[in-house]
N, C-alpha and C. Protein backbone atom coordinates (compact mmCIF):
# COMPACT_ATOMS: atom_id res chain seq x y z
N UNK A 1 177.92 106.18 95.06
CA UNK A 1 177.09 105.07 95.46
C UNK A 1 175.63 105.43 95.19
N UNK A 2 175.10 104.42 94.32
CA UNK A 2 173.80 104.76 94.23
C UNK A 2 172.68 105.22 95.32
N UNK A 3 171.49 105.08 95.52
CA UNK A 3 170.64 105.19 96.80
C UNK A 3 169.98 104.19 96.69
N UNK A 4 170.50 103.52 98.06
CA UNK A 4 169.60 101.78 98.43
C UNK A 4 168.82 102.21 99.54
N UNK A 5 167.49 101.70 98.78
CA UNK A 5 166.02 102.23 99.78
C UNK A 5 165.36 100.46 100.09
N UNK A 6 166.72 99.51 100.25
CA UNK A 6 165.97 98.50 100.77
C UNK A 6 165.52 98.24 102.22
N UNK A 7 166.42 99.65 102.84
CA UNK A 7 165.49 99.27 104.62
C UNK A 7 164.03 99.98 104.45
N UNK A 8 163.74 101.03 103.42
CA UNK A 8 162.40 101.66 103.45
C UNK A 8 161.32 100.46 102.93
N UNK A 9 161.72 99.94 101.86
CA UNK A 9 160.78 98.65 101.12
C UNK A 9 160.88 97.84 102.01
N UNK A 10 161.54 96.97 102.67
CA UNK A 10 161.39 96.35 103.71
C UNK A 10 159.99 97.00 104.90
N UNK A 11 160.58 97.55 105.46
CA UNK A 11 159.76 98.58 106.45
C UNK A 11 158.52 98.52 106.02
N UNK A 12 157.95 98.93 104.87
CA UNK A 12 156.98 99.32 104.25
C UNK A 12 155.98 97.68 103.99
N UNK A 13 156.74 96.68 103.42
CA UNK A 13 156.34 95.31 103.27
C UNK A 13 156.02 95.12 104.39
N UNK A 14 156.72 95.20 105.83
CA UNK A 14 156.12 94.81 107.05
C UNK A 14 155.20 95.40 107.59
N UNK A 15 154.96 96.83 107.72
CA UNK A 15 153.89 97.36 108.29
C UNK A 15 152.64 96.91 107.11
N UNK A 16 152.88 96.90 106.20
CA UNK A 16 151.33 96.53 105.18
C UNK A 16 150.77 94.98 105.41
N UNK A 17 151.84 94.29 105.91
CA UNK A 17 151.39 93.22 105.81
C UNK A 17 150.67 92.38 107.84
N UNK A 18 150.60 93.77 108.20
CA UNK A 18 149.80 93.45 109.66
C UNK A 18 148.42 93.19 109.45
N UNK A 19 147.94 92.30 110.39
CA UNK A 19 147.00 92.00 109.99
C UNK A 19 145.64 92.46 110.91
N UNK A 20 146.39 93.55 111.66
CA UNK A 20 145.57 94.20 112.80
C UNK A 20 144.29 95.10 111.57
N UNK A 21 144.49 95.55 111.11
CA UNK A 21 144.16 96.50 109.94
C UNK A 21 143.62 95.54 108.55
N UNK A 22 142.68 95.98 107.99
CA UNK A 22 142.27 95.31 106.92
C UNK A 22 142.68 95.44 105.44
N UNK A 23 142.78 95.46 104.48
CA UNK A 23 143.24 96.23 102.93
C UNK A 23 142.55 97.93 103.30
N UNK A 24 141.25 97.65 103.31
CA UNK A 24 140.33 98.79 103.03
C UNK A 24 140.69 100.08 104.22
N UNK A 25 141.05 99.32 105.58
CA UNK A 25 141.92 100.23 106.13
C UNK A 25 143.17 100.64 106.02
N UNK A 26 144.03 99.95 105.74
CA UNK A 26 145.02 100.71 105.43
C UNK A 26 145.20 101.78 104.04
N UNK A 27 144.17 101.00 102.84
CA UNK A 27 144.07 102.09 102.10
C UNK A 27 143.74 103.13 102.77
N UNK A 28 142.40 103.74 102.91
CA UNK A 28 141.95 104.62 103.67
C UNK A 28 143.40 105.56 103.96
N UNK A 29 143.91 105.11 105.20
CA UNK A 29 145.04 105.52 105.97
C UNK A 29 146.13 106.20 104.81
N UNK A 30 146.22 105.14 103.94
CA UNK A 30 147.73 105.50 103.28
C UNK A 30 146.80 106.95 102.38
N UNK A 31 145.90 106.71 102.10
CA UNK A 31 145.37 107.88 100.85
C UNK A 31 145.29 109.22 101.61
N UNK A 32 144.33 109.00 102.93
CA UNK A 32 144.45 110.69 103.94
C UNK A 32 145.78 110.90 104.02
N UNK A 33 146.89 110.18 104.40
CA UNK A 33 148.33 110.91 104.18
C UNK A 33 149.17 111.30 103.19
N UNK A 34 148.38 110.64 101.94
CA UNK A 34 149.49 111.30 100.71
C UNK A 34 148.60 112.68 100.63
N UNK A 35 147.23 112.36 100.39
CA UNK A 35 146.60 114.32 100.65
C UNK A 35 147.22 114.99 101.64
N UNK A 36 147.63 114.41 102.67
CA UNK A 36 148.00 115.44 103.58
C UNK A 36 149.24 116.18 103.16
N UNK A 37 149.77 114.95 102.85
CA UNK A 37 151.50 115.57 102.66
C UNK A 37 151.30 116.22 101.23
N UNK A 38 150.90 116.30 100.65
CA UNK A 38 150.58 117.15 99.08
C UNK A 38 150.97 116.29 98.02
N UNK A 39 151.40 115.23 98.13
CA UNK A 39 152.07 114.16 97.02
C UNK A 39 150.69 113.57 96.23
N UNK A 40 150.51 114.37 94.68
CA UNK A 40 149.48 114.55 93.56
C UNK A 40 150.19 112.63 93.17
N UNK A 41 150.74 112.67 92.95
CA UNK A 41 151.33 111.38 92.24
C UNK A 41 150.50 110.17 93.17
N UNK A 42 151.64 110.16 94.43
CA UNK A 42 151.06 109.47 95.16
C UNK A 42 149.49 109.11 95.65
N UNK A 43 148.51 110.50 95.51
CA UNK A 43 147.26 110.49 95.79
C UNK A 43 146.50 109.40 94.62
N UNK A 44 147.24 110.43 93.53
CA UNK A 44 146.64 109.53 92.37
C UNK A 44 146.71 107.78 92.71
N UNK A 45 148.10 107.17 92.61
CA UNK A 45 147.91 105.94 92.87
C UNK A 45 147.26 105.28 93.67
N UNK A 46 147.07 105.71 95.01
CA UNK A 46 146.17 105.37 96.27
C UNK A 46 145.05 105.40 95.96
N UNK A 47 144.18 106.01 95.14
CA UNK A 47 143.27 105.94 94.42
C UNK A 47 142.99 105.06 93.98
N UNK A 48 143.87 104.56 92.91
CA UNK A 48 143.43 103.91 91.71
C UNK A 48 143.63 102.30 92.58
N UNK A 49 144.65 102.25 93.54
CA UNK A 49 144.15 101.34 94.26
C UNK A 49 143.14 100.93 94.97
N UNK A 50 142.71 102.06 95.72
CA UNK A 50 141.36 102.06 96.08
C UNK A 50 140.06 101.61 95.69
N UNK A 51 140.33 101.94 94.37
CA UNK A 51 138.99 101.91 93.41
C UNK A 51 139.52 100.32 93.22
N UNK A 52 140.05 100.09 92.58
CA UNK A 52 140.77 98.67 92.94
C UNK A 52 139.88 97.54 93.60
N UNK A 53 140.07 97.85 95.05
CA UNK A 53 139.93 97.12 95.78
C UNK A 53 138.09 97.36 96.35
N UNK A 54 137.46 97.90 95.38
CA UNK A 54 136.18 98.17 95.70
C UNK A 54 135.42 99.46 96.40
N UNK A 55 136.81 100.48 96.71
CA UNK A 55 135.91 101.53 97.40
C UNK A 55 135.10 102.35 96.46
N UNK A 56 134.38 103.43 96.88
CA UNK A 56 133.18 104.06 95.85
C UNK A 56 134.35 105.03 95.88
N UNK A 57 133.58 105.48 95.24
CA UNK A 57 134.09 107.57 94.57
C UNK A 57 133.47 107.94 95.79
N UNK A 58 132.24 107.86 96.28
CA UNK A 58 131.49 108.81 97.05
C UNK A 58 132.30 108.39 98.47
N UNK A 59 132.90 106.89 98.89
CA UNK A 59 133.60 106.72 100.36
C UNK A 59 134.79 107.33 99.98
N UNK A 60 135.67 107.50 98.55
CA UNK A 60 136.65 108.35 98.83
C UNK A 60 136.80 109.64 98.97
N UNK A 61 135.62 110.27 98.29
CA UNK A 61 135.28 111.69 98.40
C UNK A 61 134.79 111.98 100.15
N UNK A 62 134.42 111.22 100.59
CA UNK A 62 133.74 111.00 102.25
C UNK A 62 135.13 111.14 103.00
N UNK A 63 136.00 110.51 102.44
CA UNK A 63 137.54 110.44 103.10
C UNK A 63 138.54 112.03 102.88
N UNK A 64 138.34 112.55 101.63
CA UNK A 64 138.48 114.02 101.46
C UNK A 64 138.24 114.65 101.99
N UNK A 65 136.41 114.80 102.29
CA UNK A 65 136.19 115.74 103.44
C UNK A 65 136.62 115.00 104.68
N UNK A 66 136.70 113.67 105.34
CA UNK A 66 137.00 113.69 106.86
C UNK A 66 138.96 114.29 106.95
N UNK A 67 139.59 114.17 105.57
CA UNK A 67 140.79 114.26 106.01
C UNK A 67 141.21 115.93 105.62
N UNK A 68 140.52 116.59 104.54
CA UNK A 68 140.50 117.93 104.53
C UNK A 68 139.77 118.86 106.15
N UNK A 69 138.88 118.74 107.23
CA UNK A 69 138.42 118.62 108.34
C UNK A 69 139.35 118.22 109.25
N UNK A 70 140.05 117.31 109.37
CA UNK A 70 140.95 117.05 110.13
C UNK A 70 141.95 118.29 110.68
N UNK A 71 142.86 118.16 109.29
CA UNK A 71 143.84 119.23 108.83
C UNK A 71 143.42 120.35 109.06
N UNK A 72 142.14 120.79 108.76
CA UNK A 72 141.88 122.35 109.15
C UNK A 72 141.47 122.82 110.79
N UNK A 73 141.61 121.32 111.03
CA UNK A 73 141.12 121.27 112.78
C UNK A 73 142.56 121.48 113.18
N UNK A 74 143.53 120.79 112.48
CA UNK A 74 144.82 121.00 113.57
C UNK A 74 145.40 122.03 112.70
N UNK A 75 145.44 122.80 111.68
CA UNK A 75 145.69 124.28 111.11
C UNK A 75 145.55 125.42 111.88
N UNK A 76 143.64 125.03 112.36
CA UNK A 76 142.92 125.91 113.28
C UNK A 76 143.93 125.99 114.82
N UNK A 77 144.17 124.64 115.59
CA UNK A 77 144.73 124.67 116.89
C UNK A 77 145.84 125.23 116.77
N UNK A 78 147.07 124.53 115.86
CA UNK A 78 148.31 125.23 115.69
C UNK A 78 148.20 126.74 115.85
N UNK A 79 147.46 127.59 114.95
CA UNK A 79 147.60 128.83 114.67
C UNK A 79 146.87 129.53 116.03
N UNK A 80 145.98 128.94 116.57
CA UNK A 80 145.46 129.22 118.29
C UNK A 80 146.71 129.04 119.04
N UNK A 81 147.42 127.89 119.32
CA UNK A 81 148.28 127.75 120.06
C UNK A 81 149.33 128.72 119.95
N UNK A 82 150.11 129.18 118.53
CA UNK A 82 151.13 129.77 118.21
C UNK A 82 150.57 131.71 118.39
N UNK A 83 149.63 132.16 118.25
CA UNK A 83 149.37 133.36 118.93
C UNK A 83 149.30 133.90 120.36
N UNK A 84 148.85 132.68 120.79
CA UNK A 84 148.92 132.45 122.64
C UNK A 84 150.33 132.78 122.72
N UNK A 85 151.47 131.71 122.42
CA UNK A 85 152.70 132.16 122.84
C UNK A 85 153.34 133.37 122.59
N UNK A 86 152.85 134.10 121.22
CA UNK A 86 153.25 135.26 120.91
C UNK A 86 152.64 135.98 121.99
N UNK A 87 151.38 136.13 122.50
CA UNK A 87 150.88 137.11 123.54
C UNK A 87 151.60 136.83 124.66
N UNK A 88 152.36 135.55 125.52
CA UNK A 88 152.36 135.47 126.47
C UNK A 88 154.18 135.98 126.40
N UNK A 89 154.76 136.00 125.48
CA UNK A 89 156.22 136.62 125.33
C UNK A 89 155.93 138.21 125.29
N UNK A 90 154.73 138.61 124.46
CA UNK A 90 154.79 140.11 124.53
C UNK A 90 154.63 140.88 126.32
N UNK A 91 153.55 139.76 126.85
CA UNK A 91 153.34 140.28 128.20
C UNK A 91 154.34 140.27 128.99
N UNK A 92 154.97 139.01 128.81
CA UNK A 92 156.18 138.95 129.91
C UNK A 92 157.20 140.10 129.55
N UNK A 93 157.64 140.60 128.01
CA UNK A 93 158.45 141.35 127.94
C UNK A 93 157.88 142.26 127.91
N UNK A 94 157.10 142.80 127.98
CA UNK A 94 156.58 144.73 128.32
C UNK A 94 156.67 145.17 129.69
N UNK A 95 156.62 144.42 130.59
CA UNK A 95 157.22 144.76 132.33
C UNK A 95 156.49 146.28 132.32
N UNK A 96 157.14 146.98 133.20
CA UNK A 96 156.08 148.20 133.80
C UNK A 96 155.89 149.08 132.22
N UNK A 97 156.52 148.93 130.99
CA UNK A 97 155.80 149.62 129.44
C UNK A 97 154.33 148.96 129.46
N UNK A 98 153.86 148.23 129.89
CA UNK A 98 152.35 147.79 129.60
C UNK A 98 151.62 147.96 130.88
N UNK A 99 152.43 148.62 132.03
CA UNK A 99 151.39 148.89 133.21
C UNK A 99 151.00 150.56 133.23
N UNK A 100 149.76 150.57 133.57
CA UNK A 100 149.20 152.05 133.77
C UNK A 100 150.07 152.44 134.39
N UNK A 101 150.08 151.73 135.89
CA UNK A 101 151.10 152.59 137.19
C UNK A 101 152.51 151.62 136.64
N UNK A 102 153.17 152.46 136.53
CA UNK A 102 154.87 151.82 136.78
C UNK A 102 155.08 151.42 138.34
N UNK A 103 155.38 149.91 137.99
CA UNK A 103 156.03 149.51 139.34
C UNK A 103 154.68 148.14 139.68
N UNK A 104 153.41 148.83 139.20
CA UNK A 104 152.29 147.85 139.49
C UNK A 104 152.41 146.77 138.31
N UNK A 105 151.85 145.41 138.42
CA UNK A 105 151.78 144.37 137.58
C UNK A 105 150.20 144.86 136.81
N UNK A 106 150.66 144.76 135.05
CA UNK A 106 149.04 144.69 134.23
C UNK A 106 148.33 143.62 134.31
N UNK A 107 146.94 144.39 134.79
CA UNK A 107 146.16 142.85 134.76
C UNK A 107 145.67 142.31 133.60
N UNK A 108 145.98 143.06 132.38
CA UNK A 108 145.67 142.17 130.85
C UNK A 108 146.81 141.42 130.67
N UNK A 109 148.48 141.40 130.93
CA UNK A 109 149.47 141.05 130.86
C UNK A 109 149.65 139.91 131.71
N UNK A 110 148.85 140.42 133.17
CA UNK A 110 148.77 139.43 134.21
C UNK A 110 147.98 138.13 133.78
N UNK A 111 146.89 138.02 132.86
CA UNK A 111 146.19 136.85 132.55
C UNK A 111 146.80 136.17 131.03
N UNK A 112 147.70 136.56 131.11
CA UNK A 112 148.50 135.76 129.79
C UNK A 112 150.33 134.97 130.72
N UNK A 113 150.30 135.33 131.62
CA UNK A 113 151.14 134.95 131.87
C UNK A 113 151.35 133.69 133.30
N UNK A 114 152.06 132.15 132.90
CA UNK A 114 151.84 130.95 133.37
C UNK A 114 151.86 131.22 134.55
């Protein structure tokens, strides 16, 4: 059986055609997510729509940096967040191996742990 992508085209016809959002916004929108997701093809076309519909080079290049900034903001948190948990598993599992006195709780171990 071939692959029928008429619930995605559907889907896709309806959310574009809200009218909460303008052309120029939803471009916008659709172009920061094909950069995000890495799809060169896709970027390209969002583009050429873009330009299309009147945006500059310099508001899409403006959209590069707000959506390259973004990404490195939640790159930055992820990789904050995901070391925290690594510290707070090492503390909990070192028990009296990370205390000076055996038997006493560490107080560097003690401030990593909920």
């Amino acid at each position: 059986m071939a692959y029928d992508d008429t619930l995605i085209v559907d889907h896709i016809k309806q959310t574009h055609g809200t009218e909460l959002l303008s052309e120029r916004e939803k471009h916008l929108i659709g172009l920061a997510v094909t950069m995000t997701r890495g799809c060169q093809v896709c970027t390209r076309n969002r583009v050429e729509k873009a330009r299309n519909i009147g945006l500059t080079d310099d508001e899409l290049n403006a959209l590069v940096a707000v959506t390259a900034a973004v990404n490195s903001g939640v790159t930055g948190a992820t990789a904050r967040v995901a070391f925290g948990m690594l510290e707070q598993e090492q503390a909990a599992d070192c028990g009296d191996v990370c205390s000076p006195s055996p038997g006493e709780p560490n107080a560097e171990a003690e401030k990593h742990m909920p």
